[in-house]
Protein backbone atom coordinates (compact mmCIF):
# COMPACT_ATOMS: atom_id res chain seq x y z
CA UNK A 1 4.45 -0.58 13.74
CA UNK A 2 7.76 -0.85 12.06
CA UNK A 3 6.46 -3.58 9.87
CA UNK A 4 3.58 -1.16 8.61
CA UNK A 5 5.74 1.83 7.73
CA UNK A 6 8.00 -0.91 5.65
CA UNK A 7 5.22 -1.75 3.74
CA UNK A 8 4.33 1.82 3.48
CA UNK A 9 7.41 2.51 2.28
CA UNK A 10 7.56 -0.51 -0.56
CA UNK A 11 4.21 0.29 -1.78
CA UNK A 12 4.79 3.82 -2.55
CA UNK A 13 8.20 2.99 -3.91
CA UNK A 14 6.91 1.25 -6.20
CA UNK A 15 4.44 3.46 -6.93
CA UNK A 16 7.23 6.08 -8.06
CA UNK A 17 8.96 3.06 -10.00
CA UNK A 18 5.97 2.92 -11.73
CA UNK A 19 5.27 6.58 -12.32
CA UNK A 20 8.33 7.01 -13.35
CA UNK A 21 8.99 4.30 -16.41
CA UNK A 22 5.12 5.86 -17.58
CA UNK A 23 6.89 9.13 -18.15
CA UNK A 24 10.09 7.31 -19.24
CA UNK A 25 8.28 5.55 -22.18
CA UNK A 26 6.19 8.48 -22.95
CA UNK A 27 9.28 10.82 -23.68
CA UNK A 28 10.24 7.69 -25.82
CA UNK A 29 7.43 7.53 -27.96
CA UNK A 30 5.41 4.82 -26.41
CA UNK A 31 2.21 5.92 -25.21
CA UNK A 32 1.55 4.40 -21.92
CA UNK A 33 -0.52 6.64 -20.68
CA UNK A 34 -3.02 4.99 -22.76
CA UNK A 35 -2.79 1.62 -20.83
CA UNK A 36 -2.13 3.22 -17.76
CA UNK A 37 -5.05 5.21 -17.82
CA UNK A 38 -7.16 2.24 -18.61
CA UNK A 39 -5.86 0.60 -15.43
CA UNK A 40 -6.12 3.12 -13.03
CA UNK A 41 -8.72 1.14 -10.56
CA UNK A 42 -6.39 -1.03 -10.46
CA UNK A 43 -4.55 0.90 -8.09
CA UNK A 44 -6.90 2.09 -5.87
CA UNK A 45 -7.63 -1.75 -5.28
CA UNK A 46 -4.56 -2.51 -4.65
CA UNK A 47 -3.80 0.02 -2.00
CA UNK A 48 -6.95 -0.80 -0.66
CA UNK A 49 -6.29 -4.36 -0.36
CA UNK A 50 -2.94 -3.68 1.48
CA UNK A 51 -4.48 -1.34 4.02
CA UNK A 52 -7.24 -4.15 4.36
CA UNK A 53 -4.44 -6.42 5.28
CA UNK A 54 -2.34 -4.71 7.51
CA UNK A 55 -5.09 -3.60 9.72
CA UNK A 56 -6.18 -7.66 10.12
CA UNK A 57 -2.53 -8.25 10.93
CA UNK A 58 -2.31 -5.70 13.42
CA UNK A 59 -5.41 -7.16 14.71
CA UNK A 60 -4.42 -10.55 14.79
CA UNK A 61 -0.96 -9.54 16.44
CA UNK A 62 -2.97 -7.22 19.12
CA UNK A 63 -3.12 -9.52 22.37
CA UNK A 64 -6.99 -9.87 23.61
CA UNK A 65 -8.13 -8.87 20.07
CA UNK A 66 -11.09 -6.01 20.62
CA UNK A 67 -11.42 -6.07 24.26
CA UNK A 68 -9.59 -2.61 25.62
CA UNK A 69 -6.37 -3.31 27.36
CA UNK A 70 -6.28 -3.65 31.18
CA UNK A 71 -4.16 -0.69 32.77
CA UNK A 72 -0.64 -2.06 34.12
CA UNK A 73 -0.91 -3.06 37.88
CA UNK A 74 1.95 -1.72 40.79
């Protein structure tokens, strides 16, 4: 679970990395938004594919797979 909130973390950091050097070149004269907007799928695929990949790894790393877990015995 810790692993998930890391990549959480990463992806929307650089999210904001990226968000921010857009506005960065913009109040420099350089229209990004212009590519940026062109691109914007591309980030909705991305995210996508990351949640598509952490929920096979959690259910790769999930002992038993599907089946429900057994209640602990005394």
């Amino acid at each position: 679970m810790a692993d998930r909130r890391k990549r959480d973390s990463l992806f929307w950091g650089v999210i904001l990395i990226a968000a921010g050097v857009i506005f960065l070149l913009e109040k420099l004269d350089v229209h990004a938004w212009d590519y940026a907007w062109k691109f914007w799928p591309v980030i909705l695929i991305v995210w996508g594919a990351s949640k598509l990949l952490a929920g096979l790894q959690e259910k790769q790393e999930k002992p038993g797979g599907d089946k429900p877990a057994s209640p602990p015995q005394a």
